[in-house]
C-alpha atoms as a PDB file:
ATOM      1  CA  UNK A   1       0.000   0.000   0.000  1.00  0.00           C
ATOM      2  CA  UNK A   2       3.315   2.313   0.737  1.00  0.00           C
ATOM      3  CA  UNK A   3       4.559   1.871  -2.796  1.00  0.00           C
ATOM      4  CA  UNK A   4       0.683   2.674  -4.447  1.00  0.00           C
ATOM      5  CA  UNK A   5       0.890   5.952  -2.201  1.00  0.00           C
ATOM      6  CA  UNK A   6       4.827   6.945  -3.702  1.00  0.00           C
ATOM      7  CA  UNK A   7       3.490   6.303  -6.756  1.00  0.00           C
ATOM      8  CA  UNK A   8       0.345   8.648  -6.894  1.00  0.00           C
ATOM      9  CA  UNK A   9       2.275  11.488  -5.154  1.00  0.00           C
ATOM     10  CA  UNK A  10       5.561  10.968  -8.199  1.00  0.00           C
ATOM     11  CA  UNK A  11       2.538  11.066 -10.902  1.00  0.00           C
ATOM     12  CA  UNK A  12       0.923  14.133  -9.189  1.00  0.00           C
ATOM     13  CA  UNK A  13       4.239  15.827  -8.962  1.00  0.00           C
ATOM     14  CA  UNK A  14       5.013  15.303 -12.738  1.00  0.00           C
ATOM     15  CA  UNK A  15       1.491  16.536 -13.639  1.00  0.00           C
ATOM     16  CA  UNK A  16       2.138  19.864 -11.288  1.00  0.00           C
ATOM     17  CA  UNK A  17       5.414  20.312 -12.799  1.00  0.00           C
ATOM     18  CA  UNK A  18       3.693  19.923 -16.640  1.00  0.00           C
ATOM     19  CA  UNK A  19       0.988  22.530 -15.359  1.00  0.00           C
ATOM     20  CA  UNK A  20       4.005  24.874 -14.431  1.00  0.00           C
ATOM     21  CA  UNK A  21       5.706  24.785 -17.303  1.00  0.00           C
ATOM     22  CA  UNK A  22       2.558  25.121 -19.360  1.00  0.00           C
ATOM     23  CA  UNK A  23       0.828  27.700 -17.483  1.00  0.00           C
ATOM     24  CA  UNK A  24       3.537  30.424 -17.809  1.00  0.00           C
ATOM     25  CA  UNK A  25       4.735  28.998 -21.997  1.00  0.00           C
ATOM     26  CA  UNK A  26       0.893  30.284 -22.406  1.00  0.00           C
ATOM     27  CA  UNK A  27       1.304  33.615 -20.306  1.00  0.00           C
ATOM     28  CA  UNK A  28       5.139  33.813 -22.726  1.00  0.00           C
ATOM     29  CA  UNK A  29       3.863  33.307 -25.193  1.00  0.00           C
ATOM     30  CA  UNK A  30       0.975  35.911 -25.039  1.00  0.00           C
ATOM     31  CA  UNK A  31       2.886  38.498 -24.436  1.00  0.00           C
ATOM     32  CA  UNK A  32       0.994  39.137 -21.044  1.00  0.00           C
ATOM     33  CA  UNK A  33       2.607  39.922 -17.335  1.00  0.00           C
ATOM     34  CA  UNK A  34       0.971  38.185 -14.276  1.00  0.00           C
ATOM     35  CA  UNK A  35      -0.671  41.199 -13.456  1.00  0.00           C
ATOM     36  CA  UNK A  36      -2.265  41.271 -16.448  1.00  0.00           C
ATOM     37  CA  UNK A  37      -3.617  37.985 -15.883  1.00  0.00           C
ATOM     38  CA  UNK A  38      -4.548  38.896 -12.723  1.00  0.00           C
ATOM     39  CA  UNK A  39      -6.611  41.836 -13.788  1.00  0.00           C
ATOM     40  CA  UNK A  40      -8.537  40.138 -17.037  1.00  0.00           C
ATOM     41  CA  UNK A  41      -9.153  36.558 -15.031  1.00  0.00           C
ATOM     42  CA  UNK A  42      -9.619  37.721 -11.746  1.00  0.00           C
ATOM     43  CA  UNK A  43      -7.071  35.470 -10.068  1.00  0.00           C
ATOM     44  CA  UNK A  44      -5.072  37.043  -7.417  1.00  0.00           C
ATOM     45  CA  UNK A  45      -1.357  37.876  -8.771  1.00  0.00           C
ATOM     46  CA  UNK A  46       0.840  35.901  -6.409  1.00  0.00           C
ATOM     47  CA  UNK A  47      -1.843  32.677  -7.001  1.00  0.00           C
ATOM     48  CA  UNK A  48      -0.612  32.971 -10.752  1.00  0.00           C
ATOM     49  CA  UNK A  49       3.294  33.303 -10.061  1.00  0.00           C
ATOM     50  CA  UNK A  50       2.551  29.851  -7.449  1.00  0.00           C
ATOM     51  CA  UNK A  51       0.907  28.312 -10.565  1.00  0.00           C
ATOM     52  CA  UNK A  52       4.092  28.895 -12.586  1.00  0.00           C
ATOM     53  CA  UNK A  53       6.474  27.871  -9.894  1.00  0.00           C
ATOM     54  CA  UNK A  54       4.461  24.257  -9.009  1.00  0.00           C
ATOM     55  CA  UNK A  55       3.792  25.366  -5.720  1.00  0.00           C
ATOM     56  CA  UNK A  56       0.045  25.306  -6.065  1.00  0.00           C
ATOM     57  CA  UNK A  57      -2.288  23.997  -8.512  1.00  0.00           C
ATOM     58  CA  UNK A  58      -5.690  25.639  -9.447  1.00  0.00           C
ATOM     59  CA  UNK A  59      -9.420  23.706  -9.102  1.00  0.00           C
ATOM     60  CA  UNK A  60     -11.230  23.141 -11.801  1.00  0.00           C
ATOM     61  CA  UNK A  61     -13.238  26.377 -11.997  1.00  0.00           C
ATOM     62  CA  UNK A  62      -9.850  28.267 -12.305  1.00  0.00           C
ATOM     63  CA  UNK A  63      -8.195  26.277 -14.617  1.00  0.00           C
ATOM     64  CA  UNK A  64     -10.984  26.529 -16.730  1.00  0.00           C
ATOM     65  CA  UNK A  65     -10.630  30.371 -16.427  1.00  0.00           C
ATOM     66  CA  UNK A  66      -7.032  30.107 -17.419  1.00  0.00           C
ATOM     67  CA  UNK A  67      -7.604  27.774 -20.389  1.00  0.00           C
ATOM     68  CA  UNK A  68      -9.958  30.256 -22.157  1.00  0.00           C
ATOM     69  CA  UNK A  69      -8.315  33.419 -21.503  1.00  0.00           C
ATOM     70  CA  UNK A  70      -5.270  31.632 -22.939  1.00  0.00           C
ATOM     71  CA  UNK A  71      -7.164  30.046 -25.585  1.00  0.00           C
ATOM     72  CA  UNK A  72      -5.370  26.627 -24.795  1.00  0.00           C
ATOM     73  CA  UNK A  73      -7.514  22.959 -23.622  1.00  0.00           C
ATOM     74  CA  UNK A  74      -7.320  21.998 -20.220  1.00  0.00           C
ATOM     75  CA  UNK A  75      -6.001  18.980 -21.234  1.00  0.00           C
ATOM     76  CA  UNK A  76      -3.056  20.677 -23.001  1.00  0.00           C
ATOM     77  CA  UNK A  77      -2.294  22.677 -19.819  1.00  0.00           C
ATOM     78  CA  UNK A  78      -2.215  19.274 -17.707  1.00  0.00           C
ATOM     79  CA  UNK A  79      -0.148  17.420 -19.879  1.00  0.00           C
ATOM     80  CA  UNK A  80      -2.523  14.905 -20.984  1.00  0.00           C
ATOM     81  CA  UNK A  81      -2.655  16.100 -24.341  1.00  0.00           C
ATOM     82  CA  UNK A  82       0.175  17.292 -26.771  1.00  0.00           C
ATOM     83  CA  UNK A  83      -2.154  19.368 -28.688  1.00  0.00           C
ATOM     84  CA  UNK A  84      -2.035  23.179 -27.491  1.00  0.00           C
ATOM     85  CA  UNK A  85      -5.181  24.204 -29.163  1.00  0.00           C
ATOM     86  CA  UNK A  86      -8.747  24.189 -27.472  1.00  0.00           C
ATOM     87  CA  UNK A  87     -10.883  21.864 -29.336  1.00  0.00           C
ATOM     88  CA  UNK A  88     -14.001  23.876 -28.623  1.00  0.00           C
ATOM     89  CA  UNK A  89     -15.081  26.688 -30.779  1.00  0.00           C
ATOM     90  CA  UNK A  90     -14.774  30.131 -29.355  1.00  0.00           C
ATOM     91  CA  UNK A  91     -12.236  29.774 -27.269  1.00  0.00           C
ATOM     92  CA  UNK A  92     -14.076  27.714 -24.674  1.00  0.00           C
ATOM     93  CA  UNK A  93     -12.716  24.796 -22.603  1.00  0.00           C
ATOM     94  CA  UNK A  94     -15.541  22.989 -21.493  1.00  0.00           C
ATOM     95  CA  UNK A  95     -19.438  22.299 -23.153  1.00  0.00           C
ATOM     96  CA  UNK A  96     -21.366  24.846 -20.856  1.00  0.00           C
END
């Protein structure tokens, strides 16, 4: 039961450290600061710049917010999905 425990932290850390990397690439690569993300999504600064270190991760309603205003999938900002573009029309990352 030890080793099933190890293992589920490792895979959470590798998807945190994906999200990490992902999360700011998408802030780069717009051309945005954090405090412009902060101001458009509504998502406290220093929460963002935690984000992009792997420090914290975001719940679902967040990282919904972050995969529209970036105009990325969810999946792609996880890692569980090489593709970068949202699959949804209108920049959308979930059927709402």
């Amino acid at each position: 039961m030890q080793c099933a425990i190890i293992e589920h932290k490792e895979v959470q850390f590798m998807y945190s450290e994906i999200f990490a990397q992902r999360i700011k690439k998408a802030r780069n690569d717009t051309g945005f600061t954090q405090e412009e993300v902060s101001k458009e999504t509504g998502i406290i600064r220093s929460t963002i710049a935690k984000y992009e270190i792997g420090t914290l991760q975001p719940d679902l309603e967040k990282l919904g917010i972050l995969a529209d205003f970036y105009g990325v999938s969810i999946d792609w900002l996880l890692g569980t999905s090489g593709g970068k573009n949202n699959p949804f029309p209108g920049g959308k990352s979930s059927i709402a």
